[in-house]
Protein backbone atom coordinates (compact mmCIF):
# COMPACT_ATOMS: atom_id res chain seq x y z
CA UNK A 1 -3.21 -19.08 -18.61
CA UNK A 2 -2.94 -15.61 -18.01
CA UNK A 3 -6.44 -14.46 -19.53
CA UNK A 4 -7.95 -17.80 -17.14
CA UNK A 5 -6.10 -15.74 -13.97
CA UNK A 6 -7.51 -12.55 -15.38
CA UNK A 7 -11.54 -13.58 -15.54
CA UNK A 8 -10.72 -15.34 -12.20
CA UNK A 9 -9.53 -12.30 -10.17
CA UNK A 10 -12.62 -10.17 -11.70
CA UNK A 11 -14.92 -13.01 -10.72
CA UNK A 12 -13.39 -12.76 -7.34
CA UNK A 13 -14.33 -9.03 -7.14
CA UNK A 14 -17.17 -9.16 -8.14
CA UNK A 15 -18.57 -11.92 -5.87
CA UNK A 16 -16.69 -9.28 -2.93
CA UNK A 17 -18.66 -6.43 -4.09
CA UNK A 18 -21.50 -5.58 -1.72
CA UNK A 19 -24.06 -2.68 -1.93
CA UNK A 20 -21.56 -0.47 0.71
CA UNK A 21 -18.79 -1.41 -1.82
CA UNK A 22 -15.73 -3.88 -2.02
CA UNK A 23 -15.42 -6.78 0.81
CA UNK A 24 -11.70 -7.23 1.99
CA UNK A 25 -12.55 -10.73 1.44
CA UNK A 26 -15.40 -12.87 -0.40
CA UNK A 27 -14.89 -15.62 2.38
CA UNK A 28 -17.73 -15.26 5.39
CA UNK A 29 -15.02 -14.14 8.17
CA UNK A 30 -16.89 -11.71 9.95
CA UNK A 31 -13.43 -9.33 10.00
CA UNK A 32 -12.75 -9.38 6.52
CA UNK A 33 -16.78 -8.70 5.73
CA UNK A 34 -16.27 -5.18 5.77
CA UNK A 35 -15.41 -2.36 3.65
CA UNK A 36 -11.62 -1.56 4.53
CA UNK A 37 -10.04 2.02 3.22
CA UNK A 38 -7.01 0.92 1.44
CA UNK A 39 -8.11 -3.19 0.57
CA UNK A 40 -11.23 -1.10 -1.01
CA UNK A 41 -9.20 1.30 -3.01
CA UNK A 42 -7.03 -0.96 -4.02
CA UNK A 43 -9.88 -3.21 -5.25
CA UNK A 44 -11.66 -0.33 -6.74
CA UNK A 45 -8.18 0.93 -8.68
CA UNK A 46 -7.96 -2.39 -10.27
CA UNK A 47 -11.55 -1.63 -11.28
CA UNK A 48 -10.57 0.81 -13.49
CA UNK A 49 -7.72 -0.80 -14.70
CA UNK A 50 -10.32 -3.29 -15.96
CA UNK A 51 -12.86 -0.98 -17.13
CA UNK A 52 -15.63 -3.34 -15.86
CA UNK A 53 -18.96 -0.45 -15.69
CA UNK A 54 -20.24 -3.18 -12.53
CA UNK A 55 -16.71 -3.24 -10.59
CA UNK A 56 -16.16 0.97 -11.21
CA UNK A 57 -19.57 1.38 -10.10
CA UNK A 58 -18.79 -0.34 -6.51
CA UNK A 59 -15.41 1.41 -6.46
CA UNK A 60 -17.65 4.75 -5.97
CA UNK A 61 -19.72 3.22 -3.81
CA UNK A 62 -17.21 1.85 -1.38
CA UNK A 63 -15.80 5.96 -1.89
CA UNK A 64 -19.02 7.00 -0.43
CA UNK A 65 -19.37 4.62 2.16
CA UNK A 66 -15.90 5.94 3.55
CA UNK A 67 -16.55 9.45 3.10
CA UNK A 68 -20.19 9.32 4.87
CA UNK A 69 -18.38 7.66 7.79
CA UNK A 70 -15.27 10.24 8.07
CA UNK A 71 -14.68 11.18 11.49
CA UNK A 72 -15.04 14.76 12.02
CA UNK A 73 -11.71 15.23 12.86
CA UNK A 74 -11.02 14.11 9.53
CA UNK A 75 -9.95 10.81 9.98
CA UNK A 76 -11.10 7.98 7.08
CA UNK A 77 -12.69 4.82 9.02
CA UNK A 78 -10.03 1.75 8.31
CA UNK A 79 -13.19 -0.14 7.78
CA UNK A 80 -16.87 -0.01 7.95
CA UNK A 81 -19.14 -3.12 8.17
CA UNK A 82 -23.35 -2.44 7.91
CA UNK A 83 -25.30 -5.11 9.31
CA UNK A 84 -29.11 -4.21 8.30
CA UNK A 85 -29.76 -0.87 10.23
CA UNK A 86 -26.41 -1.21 11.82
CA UNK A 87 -23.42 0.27 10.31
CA UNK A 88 -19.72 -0.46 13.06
CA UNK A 89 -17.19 1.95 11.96
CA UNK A 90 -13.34 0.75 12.85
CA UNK A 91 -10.48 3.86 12.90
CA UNK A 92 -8.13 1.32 13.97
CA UNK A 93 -7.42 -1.36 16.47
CA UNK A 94 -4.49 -0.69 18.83
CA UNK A 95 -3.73 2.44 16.92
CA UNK A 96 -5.09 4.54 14.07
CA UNK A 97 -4.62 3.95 10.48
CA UNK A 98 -2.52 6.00 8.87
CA UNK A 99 -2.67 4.95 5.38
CA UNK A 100 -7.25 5.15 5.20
CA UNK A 101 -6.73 8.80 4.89
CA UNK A 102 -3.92 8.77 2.34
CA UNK A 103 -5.73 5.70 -0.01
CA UNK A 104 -8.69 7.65 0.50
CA UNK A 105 -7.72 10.70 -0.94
CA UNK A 106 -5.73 8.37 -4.44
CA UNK A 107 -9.17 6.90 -4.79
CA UNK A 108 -11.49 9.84 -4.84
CA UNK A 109 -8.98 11.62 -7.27
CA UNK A 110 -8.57 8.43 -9.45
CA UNK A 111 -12.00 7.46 -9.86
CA UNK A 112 -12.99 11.48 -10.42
CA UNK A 113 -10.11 11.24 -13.49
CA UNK A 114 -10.59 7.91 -15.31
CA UNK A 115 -14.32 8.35 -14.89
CA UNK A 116 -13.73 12.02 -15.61
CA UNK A 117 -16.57 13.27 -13.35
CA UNK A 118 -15.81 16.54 -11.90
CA UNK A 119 -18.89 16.64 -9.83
CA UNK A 120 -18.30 13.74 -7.80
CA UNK A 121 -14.07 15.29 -7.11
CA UNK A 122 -16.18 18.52 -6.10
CA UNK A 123 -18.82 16.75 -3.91
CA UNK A 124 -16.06 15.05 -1.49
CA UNK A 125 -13.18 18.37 -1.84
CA UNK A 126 -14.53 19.37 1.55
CA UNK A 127 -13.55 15.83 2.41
CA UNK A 128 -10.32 15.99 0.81
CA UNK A 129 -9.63 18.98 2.63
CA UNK A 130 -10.31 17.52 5.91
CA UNK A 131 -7.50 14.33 5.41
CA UNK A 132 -4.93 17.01 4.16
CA UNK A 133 -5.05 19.20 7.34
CA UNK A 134 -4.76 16.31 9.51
CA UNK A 135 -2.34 14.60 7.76
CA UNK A 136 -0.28 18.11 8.17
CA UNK A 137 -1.26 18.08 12.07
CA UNK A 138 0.48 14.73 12.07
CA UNK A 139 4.02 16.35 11.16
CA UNK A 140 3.63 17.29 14.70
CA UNK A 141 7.00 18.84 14.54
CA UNK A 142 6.38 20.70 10.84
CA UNK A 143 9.13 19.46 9.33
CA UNK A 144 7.40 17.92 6.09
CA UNK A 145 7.54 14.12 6.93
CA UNK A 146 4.19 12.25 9.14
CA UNK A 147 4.86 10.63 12.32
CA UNK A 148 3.12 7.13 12.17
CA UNK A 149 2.54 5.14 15.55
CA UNK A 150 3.66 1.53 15.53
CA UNK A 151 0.46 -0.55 13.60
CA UNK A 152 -0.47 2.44 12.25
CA UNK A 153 -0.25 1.19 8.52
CA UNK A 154 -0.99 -1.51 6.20
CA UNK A 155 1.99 -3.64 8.47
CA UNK A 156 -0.31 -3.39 11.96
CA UNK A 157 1.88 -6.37 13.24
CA UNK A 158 4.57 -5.05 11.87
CA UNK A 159 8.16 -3.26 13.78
CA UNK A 160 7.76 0.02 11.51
CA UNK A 161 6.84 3.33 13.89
CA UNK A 162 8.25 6.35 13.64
CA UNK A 163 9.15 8.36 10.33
CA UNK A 164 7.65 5.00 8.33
CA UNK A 165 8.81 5.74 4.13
CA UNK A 166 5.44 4.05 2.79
CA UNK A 167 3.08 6.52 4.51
CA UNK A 168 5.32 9.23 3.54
CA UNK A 169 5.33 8.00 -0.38
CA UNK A 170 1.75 7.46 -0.29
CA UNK A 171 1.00 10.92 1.21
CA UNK A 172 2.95 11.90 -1.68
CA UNK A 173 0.95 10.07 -4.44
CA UNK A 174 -1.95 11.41 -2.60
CA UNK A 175 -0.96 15.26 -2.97
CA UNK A 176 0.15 14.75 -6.64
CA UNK A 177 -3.56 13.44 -7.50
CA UNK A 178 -5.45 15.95 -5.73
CA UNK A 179 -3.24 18.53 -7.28
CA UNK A 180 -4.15 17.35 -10.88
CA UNK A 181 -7.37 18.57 -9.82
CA UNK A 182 -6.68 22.10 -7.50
CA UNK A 183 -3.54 22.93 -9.58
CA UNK A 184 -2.95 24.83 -6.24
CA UNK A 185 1.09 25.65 -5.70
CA UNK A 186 1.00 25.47 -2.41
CA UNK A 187 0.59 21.91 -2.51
CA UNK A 188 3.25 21.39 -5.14
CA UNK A 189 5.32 23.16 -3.14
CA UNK A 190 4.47 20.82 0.15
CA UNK A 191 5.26 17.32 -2.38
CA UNK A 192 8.56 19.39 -3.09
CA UNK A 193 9.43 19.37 0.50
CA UNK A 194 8.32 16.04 1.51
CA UNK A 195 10.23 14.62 -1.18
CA UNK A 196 13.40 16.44 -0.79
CA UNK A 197 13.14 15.41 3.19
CA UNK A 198 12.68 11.56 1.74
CA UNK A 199 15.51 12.26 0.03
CA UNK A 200 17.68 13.70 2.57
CA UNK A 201 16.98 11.13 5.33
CA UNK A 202 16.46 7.92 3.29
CA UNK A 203 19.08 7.79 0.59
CA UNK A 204 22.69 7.44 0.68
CA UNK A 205 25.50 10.63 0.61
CA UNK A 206 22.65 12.52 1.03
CA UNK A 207 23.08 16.45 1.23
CA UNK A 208 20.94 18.57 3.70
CA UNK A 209 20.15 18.83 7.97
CA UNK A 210 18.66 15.31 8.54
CA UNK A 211 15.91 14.82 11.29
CA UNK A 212 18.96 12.14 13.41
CA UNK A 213 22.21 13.12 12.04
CA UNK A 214 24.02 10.18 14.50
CA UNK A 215 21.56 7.36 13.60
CA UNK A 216 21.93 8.41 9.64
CA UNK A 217 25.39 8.01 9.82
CA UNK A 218 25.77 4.64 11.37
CA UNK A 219 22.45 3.07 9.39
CA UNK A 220 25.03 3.42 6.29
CA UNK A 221 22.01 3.43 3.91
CA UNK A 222 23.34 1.78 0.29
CA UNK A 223 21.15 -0.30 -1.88
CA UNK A 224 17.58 0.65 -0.96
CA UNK A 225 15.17 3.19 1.59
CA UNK A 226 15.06 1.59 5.01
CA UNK A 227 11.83 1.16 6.16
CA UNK A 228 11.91 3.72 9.00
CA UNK A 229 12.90 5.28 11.42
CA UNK A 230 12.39 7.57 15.06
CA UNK A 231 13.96 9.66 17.83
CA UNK A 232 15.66 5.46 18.45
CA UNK A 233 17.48 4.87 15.20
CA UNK A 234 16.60 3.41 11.88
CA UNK A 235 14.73 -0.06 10.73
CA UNK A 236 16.80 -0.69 7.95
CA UNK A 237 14.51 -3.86 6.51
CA UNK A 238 13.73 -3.90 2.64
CA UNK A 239 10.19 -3.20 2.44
CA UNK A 240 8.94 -3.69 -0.94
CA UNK A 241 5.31 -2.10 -0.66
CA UNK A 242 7.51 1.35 0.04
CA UNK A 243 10.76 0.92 -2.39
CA UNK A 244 8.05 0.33 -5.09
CA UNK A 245 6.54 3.22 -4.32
CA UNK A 246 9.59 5.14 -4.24
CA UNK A 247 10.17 4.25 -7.88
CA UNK A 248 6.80 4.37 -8.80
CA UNK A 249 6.82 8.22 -8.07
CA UNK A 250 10.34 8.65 -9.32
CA UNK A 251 11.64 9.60 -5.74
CA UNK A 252 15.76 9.62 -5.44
CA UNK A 253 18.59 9.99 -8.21
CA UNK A 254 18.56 8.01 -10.58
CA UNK A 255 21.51 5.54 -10.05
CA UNK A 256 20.09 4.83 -6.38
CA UNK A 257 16.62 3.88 -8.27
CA UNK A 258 18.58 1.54 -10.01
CA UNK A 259 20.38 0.15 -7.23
CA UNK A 260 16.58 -0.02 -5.42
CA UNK A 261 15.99 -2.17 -8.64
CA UNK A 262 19.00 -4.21 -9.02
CA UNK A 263 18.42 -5.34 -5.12
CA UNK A 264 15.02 -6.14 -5.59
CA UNK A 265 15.19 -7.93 -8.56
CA UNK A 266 17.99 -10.40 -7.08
CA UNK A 267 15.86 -10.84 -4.33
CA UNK A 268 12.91 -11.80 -6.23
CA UNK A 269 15.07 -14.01 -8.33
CA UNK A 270 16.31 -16.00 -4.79
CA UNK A 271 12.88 -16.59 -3.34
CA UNK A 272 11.26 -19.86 -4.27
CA UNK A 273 7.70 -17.56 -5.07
CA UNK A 274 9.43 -15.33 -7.36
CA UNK A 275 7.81 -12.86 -5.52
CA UNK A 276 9.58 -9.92 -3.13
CA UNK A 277 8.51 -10.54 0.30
CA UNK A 278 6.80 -7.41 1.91
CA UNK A 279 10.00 -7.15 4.77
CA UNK A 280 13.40 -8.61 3.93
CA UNK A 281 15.27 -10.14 6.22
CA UNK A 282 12.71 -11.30 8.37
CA UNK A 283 12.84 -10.54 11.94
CA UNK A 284 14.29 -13.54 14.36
CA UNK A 285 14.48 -14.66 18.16
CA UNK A 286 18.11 -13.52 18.43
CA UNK A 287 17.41 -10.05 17.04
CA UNK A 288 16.34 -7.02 19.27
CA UNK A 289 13.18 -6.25 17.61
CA UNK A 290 11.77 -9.84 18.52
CA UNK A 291 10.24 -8.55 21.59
CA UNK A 292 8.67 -5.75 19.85
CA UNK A 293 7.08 -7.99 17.08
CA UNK A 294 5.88 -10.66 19.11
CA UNK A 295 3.80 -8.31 21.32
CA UNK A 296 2.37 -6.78 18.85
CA UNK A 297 -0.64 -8.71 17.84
CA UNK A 298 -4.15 -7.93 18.75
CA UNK A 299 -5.27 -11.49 19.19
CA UNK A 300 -2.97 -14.34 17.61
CA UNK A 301 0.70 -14.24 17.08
CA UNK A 302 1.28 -14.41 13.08
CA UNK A 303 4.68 -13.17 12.56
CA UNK A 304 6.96 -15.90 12.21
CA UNK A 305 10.22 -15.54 10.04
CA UNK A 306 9.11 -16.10 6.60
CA UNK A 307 5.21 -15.36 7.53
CA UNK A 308 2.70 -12.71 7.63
CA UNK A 309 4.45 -9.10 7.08
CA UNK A 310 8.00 -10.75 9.05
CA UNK A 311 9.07 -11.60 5.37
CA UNK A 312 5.69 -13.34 4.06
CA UNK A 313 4.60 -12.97 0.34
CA UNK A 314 1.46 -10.68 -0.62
CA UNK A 315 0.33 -10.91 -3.82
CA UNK A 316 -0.97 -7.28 -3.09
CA UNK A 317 1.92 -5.89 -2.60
CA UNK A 318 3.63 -7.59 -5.85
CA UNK A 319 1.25 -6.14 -7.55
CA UNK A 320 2.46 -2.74 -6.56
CA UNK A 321 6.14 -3.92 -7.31
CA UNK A 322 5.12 -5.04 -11.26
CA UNK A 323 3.63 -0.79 -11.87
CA UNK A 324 7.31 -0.05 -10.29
CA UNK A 325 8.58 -2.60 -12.70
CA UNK A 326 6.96 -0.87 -15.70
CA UNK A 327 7.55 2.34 -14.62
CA UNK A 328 10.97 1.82 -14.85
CA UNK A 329 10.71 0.24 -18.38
CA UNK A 330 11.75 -3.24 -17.21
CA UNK A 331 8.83 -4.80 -18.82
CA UNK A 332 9.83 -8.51 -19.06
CA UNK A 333 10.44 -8.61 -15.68
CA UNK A 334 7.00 -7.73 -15.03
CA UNK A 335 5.60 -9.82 -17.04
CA UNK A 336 7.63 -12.54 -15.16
CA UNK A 337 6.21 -11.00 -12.17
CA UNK A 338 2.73 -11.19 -13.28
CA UNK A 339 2.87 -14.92 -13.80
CA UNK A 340 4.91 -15.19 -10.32
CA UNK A 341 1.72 -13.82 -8.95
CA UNK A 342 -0.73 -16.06 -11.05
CA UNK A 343 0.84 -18.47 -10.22
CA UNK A 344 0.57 -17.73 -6.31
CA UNK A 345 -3.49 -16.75 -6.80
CA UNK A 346 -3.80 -20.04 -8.76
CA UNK A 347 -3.43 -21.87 -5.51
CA UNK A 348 -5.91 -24.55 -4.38
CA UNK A 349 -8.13 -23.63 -7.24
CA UNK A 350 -7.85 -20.25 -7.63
CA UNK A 351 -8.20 -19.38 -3.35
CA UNK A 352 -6.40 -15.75 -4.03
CA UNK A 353 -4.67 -16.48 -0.46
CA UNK A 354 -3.75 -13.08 0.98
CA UNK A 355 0.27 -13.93 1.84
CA UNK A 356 2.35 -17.06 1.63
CA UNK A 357 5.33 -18.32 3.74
CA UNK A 358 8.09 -17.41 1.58
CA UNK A 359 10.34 -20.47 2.50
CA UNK A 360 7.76 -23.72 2.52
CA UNK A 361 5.26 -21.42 -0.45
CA UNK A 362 2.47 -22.74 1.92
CA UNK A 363 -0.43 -20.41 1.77
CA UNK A 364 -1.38 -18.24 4.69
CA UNK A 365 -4.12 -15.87 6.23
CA UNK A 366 -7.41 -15.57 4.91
CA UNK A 367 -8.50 -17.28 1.55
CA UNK A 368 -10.30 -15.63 -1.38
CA UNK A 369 -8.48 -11.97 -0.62
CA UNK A 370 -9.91 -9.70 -2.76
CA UNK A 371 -6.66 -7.52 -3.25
CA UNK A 372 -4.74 -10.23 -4.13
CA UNK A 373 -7.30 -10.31 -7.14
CA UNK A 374 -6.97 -6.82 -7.87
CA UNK A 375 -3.03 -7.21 -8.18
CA UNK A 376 -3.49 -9.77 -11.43
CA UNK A 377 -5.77 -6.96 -13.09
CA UNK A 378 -3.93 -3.86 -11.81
CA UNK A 379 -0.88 -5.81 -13.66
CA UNK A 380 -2.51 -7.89 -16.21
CA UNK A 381 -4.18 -4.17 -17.44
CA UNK A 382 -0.42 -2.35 -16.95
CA UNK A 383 1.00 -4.54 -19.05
CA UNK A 384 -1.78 -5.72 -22.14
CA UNK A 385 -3.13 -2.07 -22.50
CA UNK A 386 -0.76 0.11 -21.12
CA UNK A 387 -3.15 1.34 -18.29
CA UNK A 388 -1.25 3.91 -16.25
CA UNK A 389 -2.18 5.53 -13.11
CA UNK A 390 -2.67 9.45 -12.75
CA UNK A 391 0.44 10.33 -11.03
């Protein structure tokens, strides 16, 4: 079953690949027809995790496509769709993406390394270059950690603003690649300090000045990172894309990784999926944030409790969870993960749904989601050949 889920997801990429590079979606919806920063490099990582000469060779083309169309502030486009002559670049809807310039950066060093082509890491280190000084102007107060706007992520429907932990982590996964390559000690130094300030403001007992000494003290942080927080408090929601992240990279002592992975994996365990949903608990009409999810939505409201990013189930983001998973040496739970997420992509005939309701398990948003294929090979690979990411 697994090897049937396997050739399905790399069927699914490569129907999404396009001559600009991966599609955030092989289904004709005119907003999902594009080439998106992080659904691309997500795409193209599982790429190499599959070794597939076709799907690596769109990875560097969907690369290119993003780093012809960087703004020249430095900015990565979050998507870019090229229609004949025409070619619409997107930086963001009601605000800027954050995480374009951060995946941007993991993919160029990633490809460069598994395809071990030096020439193509020095063609875009000018590039490079560009995302890291902006992504330092974006500290606006120089203290080490970015401040995101709310949407300004992978969650653009989502409550998270602020001081948000996943753009922090993934700033940090970014600077650790690019520094396999530049070697350069200023920039170990700078992944020193970002991840002693993740340290000092997300975990528990924490030693150190923290950036909101009052709202640290009554968020009583214990079994996991919160998801954010600003000059208003903390968000203290689970969010699994980050936590996974955080033991992915090895971020916090020890015992608190395992209490990161002793929540999550009794949370799995409860949820009819299997899966973690992306934001646990979900976000209701009694709460205070209600008024500050339901307005923000571009077009339709998609948040309901259990839906979407308000404690929906992305395959994606699972996907993530099972490298965490393996990381941390708890292979059969992984594995259990992997068919949890089979299982999921198996829907409807194999319609790789992009998130499911994580009460009912009735499929949501867009069908055929090309990074819910890439999580069965990013995982399937992690786990059969012991494919690892440069870290």
């Amino acid at each position: 079953m697994n090897n049937l889920n396997y050739t399905k997801a790399l069927e699914l990429l490569q129907k999404a690949s396009s001559s600009e590079g991966f599609l955030a979606s092989a289904q004709d919806i005119s907003n999902y027809k594009r080439v998106w920063a992080r659904d691309g490099v997500i795409c193209g990582l599982a790429a190499l995790a599959s070794g597939n000469v076709e799907l690596i060779a769109t990875f560097r083309k969907t690369l290119e496509t993003l780093a012809e169309n960087q703004h020249y502030n430095g900015t990565i486009p979050s998507n870019v769709m090229t229609n004949e002559n025409v070619v619409e670049v997107s930086y963001g809807g009601l605000a800027g993406r954050v995480d374009a310039v951060t995946w941007f950066i993991i993919g160029i060093c990633q490809y460069s390394f598994y395809t071990n082509d030096a020439d193509f890491m020095k063609k875009y280190e000018s590039n490079i270059q560009k995302c890291l000084q902006l992504l330092e102007a974006w500290e606006f107060n120089n203290r080490h950690l970015m401040y995101v706007p709310l949407s300004g992520n992978w969650a653009d429907e989502y409550i998270t603003d602020g001081y948000v932990l996943y753009d922090q982590l993934l700033r940090i996964w970014a600077l650790k690649s690019f520094n396999h390559f530049a070697k350069n000690d200023l920039i170990s130094a700078k992944i020193e300090k970002i991840t002693e300030q993740l340290e000092i403001n997300f975990t528990p007992n924490s030693i150190g000045e923290k950036y909101h000494e009052r709202a640290y003290k009554e968020v009583n942080i214990q079994k996991y990172m919160p998801c954010s927080f600003s000059p208003a408090g903390y968000k203290t929601q689970f969010d699994a894309f980050a936590n996974s992240l955080a033991l992915f990279l090895n971020i916090g002592s020890k015992d608190f990784q395992n209490s990161i992975l002793e929540y999550s994996i009794a949370l799995k365990n409860e949820m009819t999926l299997q899966l973690l949903p992306a934001f646990w608990p979900p976000v209701k009409e009694s709460d205070l944030d209600w008024n500050l999810l339901k307005n923000n939505c571009k077009y339709e409201f998609r948040n309901y409790p259990n839906e979407f990013h308000n404690g929906g189930t992305w395959p994606m983001v699972n996907g993530f969870y099972g490298l965490a998973l393996l990381a941390k040496e708890k292979d059969g739970e992984a594995l259990r993960l992997l068919n949890a997420i089979n299982e999921a992509n198996a829907v409807e005939n194999f319609s790789f749904y992009e998130n499911f309701n994580s009460e009912t398990k009735l499929a949501n948003g867009v069908p055929f989601c090309t990074w819910s294929a890439a999580a069965t090979v990013m995982l399937h690979q992690s786990i059969n050949t012991n494919f690892k990411f440069l870290v």
